[in-house]
C-alpha atoms as a PDB file:
ATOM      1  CA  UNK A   1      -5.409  -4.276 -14.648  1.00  0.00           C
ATOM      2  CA  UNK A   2      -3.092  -6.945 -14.353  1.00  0.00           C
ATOM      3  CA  UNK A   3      -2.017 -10.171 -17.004  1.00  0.00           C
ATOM      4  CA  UNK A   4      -5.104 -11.998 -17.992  1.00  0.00           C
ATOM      5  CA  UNK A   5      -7.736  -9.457 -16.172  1.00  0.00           C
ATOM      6  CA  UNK A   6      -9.667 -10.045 -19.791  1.00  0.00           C
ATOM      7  CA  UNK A   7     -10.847 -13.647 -17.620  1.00  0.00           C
ATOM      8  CA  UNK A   8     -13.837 -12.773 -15.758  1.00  0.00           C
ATOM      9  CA  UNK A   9     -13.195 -14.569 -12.519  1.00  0.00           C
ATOM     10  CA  UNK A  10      -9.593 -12.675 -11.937  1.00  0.00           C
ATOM     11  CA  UNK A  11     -11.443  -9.467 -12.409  1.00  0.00           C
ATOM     12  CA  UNK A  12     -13.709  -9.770 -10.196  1.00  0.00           C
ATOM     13  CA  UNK A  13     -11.224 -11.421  -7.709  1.00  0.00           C
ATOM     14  CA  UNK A  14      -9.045  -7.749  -7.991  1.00  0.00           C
ATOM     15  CA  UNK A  15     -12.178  -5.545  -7.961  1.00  0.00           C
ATOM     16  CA  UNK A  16     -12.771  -4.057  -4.520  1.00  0.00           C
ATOM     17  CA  UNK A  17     -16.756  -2.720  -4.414  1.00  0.00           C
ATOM     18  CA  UNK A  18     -17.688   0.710  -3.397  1.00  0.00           C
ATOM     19  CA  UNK A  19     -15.270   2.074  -5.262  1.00  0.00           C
ATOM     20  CA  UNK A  20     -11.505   0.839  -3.943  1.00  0.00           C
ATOM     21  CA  UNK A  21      -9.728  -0.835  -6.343  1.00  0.00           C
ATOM     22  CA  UNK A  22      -5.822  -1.783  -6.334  1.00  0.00           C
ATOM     23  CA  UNK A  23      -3.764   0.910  -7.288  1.00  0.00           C
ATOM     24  CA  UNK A  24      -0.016   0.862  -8.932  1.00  0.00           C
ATOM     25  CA  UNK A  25       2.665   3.397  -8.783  1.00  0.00           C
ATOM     26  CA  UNK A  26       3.482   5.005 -12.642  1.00  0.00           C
ATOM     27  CA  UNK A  27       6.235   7.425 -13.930  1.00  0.00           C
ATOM     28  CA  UNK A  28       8.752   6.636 -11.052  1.00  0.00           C
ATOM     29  CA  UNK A  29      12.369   5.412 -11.006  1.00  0.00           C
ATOM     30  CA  UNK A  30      13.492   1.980 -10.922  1.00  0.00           C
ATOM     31  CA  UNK A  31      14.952   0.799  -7.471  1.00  0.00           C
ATOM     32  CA  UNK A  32      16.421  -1.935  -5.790  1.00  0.00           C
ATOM     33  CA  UNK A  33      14.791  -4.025  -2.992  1.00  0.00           C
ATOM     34  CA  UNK A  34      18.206  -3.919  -1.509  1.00  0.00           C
ATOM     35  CA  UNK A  35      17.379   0.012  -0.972  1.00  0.00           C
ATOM     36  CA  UNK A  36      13.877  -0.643   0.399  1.00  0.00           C
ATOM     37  CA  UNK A  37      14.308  -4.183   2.250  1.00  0.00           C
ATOM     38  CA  UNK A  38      11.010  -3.766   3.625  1.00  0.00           C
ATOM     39  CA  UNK A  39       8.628  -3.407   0.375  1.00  0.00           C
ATOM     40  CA  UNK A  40       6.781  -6.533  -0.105  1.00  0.00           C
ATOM     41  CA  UNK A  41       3.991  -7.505  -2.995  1.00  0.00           C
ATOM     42  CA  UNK A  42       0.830  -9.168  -1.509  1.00  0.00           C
ATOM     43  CA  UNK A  43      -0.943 -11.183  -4.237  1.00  0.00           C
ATOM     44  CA  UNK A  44      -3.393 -13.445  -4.838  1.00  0.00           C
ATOM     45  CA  UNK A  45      -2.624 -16.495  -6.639  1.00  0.00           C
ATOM     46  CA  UNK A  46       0.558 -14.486  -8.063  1.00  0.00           C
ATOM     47  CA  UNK A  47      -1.241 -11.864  -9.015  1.00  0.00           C
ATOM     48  CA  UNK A  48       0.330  -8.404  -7.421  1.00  0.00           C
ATOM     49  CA  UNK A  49      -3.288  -6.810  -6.101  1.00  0.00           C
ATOM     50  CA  UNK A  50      -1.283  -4.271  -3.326  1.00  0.00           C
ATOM     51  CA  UNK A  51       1.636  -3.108  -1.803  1.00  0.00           C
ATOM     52  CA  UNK A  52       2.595  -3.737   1.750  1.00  0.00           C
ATOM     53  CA  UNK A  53       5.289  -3.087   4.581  1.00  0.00           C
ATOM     54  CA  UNK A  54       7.078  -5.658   6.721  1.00  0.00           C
ATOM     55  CA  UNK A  55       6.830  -4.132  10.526  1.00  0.00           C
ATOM     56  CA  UNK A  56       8.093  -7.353  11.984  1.00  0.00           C
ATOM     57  CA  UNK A  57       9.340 -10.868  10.507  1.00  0.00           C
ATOM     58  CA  UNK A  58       5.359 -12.032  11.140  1.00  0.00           C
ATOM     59  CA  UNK A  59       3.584  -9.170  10.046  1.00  0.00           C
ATOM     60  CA  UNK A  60       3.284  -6.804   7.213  1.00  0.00           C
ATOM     61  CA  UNK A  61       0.845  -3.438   7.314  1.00  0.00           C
ATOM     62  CA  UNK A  62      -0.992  -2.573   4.796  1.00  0.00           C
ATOM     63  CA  UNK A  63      -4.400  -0.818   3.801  1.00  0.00           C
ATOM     64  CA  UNK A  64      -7.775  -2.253   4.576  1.00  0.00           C
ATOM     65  CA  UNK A  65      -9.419  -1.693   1.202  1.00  0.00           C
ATOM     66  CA  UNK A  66      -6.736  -3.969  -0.593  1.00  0.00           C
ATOM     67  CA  UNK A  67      -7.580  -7.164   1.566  1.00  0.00           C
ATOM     68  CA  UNK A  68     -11.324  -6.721   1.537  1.00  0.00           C
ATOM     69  CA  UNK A  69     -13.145  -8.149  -1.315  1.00  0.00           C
ATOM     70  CA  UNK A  70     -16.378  -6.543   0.307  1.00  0.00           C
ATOM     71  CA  UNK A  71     -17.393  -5.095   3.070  1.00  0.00           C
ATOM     72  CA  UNK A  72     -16.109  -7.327   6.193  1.00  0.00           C
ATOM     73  CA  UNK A  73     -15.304 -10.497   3.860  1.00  0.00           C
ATOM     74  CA  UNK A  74     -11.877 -10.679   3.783  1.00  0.00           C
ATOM     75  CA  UNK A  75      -9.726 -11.910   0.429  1.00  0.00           C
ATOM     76  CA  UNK A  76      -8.939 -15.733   0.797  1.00  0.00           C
ATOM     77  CA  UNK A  77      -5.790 -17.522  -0.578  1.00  0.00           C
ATOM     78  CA  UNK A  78      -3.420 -13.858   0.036  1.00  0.00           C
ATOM     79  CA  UNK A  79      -0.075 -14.351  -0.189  1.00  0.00           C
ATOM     80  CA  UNK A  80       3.069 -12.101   0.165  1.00  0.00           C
ATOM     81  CA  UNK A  81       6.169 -11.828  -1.802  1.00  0.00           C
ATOM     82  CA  UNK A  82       9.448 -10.325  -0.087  1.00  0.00           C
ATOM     83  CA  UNK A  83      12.903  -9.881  -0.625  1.00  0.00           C
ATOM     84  CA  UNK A  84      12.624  -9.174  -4.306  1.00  0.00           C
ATOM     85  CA  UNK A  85      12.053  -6.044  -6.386  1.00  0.00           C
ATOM     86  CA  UNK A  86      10.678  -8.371  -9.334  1.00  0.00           C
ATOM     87  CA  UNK A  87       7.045  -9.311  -8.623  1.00  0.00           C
ATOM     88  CA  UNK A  88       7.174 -12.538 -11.022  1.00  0.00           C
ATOM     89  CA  UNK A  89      10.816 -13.529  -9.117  1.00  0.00           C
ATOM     90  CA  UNK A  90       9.585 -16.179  -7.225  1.00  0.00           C
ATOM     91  CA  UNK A  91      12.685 -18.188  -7.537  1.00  0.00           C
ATOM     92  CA  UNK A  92      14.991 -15.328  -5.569  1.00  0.00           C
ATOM     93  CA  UNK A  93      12.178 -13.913  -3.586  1.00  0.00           C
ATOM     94  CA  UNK A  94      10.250 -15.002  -0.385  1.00  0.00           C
ATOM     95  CA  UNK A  95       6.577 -16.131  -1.182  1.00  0.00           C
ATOM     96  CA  UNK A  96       4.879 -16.590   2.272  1.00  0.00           C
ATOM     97  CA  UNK A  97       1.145 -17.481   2.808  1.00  0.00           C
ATOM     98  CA  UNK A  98      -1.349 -15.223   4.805  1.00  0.00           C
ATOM     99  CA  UNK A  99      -2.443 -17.057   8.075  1.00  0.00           C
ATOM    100  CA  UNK A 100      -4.733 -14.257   9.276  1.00  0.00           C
ATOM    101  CA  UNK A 101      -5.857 -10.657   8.222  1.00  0.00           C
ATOM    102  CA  UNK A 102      -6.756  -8.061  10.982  1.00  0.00           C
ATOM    103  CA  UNK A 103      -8.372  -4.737   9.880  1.00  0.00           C
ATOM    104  CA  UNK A 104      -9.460  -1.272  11.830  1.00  0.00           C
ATOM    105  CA  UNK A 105     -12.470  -2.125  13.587  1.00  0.00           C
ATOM    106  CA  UNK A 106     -14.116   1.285  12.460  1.00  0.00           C
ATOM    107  CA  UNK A 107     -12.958   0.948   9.074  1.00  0.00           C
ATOM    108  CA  UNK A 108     -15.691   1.545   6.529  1.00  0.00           C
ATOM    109  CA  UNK A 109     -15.469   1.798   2.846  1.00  0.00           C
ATOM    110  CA  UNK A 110     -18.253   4.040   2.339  1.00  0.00           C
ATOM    111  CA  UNK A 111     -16.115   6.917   4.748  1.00  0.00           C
ATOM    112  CA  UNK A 112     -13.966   8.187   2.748  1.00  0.00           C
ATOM    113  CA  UNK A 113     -11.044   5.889   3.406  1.00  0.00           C
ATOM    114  CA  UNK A 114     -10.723   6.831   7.365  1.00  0.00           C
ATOM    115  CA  UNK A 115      -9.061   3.943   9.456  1.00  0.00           C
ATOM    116  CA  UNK A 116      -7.955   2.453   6.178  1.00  0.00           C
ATOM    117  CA  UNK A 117      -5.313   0.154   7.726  1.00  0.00           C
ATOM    118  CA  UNK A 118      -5.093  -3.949   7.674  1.00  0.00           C
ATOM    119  CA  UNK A 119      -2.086  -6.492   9.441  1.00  0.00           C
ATOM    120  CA  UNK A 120      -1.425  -9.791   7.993  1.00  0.00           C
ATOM    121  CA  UNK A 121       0.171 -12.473   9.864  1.00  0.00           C
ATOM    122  CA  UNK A 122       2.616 -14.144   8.022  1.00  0.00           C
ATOM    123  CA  UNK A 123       2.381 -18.301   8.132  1.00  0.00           C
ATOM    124  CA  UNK A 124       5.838 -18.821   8.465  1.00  0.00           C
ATOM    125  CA  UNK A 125       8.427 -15.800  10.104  1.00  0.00           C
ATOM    126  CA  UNK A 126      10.808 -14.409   7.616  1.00  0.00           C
ATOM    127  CA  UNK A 127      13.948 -15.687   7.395  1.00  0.00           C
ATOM    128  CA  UNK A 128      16.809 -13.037   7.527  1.00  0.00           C
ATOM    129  CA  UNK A 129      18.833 -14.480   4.596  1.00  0.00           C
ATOM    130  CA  UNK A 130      15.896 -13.614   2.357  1.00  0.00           C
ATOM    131  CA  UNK A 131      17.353  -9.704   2.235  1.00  0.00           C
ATOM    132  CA  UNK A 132      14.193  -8.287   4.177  1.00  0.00           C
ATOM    133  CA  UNK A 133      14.370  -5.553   7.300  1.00  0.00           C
ATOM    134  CA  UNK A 134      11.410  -4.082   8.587  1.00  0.00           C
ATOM    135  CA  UNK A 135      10.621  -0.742   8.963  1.00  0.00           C
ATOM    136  CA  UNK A 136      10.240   1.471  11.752  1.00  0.00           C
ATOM    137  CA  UNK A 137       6.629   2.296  13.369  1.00  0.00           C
ATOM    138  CA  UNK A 138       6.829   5.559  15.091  1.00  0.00           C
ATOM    139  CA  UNK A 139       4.660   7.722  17.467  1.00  0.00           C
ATOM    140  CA  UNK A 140       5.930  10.930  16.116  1.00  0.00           C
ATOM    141  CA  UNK A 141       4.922  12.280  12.675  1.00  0.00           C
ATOM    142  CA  UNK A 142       7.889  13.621  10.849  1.00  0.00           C
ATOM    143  CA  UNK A 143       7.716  17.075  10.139  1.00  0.00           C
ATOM    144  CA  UNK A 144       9.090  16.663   6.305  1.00  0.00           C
ATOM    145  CA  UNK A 145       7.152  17.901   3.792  1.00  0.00           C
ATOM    146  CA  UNK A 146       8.746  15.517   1.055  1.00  0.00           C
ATOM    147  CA  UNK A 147       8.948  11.830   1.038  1.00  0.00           C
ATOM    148  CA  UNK A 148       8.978   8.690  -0.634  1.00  0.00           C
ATOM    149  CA  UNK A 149       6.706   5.825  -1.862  1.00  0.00           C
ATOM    150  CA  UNK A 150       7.407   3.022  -3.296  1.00  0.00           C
ATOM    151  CA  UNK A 151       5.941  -0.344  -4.996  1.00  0.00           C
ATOM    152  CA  UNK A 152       4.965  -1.521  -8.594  1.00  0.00           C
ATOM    153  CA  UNK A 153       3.611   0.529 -11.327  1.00  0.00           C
ATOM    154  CA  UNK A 154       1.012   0.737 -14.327  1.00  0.00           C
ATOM    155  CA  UNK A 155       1.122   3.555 -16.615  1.00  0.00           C
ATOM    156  CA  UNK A 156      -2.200   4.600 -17.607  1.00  0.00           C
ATOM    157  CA  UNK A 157      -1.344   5.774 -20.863  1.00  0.00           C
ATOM    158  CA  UNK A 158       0.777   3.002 -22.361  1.00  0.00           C
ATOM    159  CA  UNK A 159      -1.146   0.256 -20.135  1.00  0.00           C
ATOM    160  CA  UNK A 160       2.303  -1.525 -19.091  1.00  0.00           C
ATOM    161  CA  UNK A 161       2.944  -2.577 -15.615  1.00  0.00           C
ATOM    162  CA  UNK A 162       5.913  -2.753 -14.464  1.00  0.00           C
ATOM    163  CA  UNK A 163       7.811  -5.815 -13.272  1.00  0.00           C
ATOM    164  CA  UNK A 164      10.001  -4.246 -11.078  1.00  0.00           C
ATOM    165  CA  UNK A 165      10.038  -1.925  -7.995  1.00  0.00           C
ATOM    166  CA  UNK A 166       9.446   1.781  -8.188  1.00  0.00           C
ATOM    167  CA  UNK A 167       9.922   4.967  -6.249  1.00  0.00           C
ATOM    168  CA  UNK A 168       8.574   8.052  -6.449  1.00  0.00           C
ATOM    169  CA  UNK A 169       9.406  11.487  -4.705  1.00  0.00           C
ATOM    170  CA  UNK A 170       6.147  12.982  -3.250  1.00  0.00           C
ATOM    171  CA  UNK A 171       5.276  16.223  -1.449  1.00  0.00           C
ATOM    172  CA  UNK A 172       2.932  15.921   1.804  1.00  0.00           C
ATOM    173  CA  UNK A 173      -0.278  18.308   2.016  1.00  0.00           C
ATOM    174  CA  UNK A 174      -1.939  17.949   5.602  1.00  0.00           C
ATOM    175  CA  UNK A 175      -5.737  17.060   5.414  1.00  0.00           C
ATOM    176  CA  UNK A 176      -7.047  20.448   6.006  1.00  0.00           C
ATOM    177  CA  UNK A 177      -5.483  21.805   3.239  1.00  0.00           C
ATOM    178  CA  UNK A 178      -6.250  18.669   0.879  1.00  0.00           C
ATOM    179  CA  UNK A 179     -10.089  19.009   1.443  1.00  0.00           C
ATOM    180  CA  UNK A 180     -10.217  22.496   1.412  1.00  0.00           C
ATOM    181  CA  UNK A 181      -8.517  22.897  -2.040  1.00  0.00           C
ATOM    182  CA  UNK A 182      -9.191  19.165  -3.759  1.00  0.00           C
ATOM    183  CA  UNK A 183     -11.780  17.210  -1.746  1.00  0.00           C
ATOM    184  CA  UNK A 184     -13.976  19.506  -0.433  1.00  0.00           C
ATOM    185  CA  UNK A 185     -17.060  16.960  -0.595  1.00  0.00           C
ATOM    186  CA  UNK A 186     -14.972  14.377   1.164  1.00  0.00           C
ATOM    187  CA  UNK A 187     -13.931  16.049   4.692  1.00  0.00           C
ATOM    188  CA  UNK A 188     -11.121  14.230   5.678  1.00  0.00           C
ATOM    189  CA  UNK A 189      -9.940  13.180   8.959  1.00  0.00           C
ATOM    190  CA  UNK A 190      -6.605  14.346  11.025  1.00  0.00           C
ATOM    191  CA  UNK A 191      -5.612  10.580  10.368  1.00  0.00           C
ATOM    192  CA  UNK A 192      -5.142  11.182   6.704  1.00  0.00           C
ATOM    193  CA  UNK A 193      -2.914  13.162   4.441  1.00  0.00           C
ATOM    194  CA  UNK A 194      -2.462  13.912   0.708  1.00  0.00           C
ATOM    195  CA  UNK A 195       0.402  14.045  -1.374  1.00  0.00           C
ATOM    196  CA  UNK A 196       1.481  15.202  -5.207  1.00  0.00           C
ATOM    197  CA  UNK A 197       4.212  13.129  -6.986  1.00  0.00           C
ATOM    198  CA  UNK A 198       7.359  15.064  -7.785  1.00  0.00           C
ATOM    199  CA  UNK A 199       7.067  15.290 -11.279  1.00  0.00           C
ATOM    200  CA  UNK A 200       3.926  15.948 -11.810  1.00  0.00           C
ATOM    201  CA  UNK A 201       3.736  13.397 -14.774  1.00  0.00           C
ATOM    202  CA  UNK A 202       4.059  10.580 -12.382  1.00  0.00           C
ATOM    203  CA  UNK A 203       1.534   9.042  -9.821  1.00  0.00           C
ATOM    204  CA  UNK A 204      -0.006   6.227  -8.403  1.00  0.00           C
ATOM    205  CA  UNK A 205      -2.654   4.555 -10.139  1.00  0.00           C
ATOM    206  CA  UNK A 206      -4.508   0.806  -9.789  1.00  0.00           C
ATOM    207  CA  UNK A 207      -2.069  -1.867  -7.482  1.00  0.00           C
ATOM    208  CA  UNK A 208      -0.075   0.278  -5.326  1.00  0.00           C
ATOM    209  CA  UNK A 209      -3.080   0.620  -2.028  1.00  0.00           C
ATOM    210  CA  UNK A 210      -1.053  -0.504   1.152  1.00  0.00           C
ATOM    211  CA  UNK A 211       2.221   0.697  -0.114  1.00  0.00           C
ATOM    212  CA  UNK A 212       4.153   2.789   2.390  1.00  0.00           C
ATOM    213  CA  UNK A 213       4.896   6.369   2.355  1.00  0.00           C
ATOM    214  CA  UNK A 214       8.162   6.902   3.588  1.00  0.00           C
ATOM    215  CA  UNK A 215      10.169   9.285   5.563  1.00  0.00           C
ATOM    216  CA  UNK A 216      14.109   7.109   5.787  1.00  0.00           C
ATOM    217  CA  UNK A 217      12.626   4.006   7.053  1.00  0.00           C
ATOM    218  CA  UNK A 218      10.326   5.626   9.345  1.00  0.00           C
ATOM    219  CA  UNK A 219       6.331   4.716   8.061  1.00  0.00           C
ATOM    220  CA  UNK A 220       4.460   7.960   7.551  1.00  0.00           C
ATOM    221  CA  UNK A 221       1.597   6.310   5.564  1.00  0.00           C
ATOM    222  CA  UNK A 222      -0.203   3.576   3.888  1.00  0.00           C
ATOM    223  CA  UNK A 223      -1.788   4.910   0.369  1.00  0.00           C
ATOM    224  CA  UNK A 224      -5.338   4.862   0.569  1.00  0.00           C
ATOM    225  CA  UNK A 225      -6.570   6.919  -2.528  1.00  0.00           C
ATOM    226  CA  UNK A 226      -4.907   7.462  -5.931  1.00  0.00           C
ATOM    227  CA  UNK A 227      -5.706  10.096  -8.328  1.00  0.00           C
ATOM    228  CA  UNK A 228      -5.528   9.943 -12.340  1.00  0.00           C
ATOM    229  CA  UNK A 229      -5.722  13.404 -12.200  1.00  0.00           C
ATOM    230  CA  UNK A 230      -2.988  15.535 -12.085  1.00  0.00           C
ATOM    231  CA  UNK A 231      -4.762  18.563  -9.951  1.00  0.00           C
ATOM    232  CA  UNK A 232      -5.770  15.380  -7.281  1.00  0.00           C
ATOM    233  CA  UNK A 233      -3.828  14.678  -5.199  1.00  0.00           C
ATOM    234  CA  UNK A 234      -3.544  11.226  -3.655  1.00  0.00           C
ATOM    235  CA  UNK A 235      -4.853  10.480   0.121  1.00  0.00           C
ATOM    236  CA  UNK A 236      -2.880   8.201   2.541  1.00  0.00           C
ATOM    237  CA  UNK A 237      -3.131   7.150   6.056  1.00  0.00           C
ATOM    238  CA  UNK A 238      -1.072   8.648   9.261  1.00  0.00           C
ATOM    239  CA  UNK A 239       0.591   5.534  10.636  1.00  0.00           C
ATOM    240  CA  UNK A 240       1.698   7.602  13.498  1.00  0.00           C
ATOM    241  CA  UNK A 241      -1.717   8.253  14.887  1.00  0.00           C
ATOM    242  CA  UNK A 242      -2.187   4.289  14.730  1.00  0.00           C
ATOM    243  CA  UNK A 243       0.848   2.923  17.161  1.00  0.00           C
ATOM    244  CA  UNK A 244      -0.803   1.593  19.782  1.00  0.00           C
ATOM    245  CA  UNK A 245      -3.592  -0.147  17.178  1.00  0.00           C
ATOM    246  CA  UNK A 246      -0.515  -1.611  15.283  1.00  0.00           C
ATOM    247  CA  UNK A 247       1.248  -2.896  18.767  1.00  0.00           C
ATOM    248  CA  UNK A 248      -2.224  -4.098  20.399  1.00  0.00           C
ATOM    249  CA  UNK A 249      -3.088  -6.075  17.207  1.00  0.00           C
ATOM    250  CA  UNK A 250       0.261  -7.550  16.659  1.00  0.00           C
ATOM    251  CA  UNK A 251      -0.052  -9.325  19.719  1.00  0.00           C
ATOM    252  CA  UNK A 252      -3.369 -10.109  18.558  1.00  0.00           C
ATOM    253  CA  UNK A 253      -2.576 -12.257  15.784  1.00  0.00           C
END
């Protein structure tokens, strides 16, 4: 939990019922937002709850379980922090309120994390001086089997979050495989994928939901599901299979 989540009101503001709850990345390496422009924090009262994406200087995709307090009530009072990889830097980086929060019409909490996947509208565009780029939204799944995520980290051992940005090396396990050999009560869906951190010792635990799982600056995912476990492997969801969503909503908002 984050600074002061001893005060009762701030934990239940970060809580997420049935069973999502923000999730941080642990046990990466320290990275600058110069290297991964498009990383934002999106916080509540300057509290970092999630990780999100910039996809255009208005919007920013992230997951549906990190904006929804419950089901269909969305947070209030969300903010979004760019162009820094210091989540207290509010001097050097962009703070931008949350006019409006869109999320997958189908998305349910109690599924197992399908159609996990939220756009904010930013209140004011973001200004290019601020050091942010977006990243790209493709219709074509890369065929890698290793990639990146990024965003700010927790280590469940020692109990320190990090201030600063982190990445992490991952390797990609399609969904077929991931409930057949980890989650073989859950039965996920062709729009979701798992992953184990590369090493091993590292992972994503509570604060990094939203954050992007990346193939160069092409979006492969938005994390969905962390693991504490080392044999589980986390779940994420296939931007690729939600384009025209993304493009319809956009315009939307």
């Amino acid at each position: 939990m984050m600074i002061l989540c001893w005060i009762l009101y701030f934990s239940i503001l970060i809580s997420v019922v049935y069973g999502n709850f923000a999730r941080k990345i642990y046990g990466g390496e320290r990275v600058s937002i110069f290297s991964y422009p498009y990383q934002v924090s999106i916080q509540i009262r300057n509290h970092h709850m999630c990780g999100g994406v910039i996809i255009s200087e208005n919007h920013v995709l992230s997951a549906a379980s990190c904006v929804l307090a419950e089901e269909n009530v969305v947070y209030g009072n969300i903010q979004v922090l760019a162009g820094t990889h210091d989540i207290t830097d509010y001097r050097n980086g962009l703070i931008n309120q949350v006019s409006h929060v869109i999320y997958h019409e189908l998305y349910n909490p109690r599924n197992n994390w399908i159609n996990d996947i939220a756009i904010l509208k930013l209140q004011l565009p973001l200004i290019v001086m601020g050091g942010w780029r977006s990243a790209y939204v493709s219709s074509i799944a890369p065929k890698s089997t290793y990639c990146h995520v990024t965003g700010w980290g927790k280590d469940p051992i020692t109990n320190n979050l990090s201030r600063f940005l982190q990445r992490l090396k991952v390797r990609i396990i399609s969904s077929s495989s991931c409930t057949k050999n980890h989650y073989k009560e859950t039965n996920l869906s062709s729009k979701q994928h798992c992953f184990f951190p590369i090493p091993t010792s590292a992972g994503v635990s509570q604060g990094s939901g939203g954050s992007p799982v990346m193939y160069g600056r092409q979006i492969l995912g938005i994390i969905s599901l962390d693991s504490l476990d080392v044999n589980q492997p986390a779940i994420f969801t296939r931007i690729f299979r939600y384009v025209n969503w993304i493009e319809r909503m956009k315009r939307k908002i």
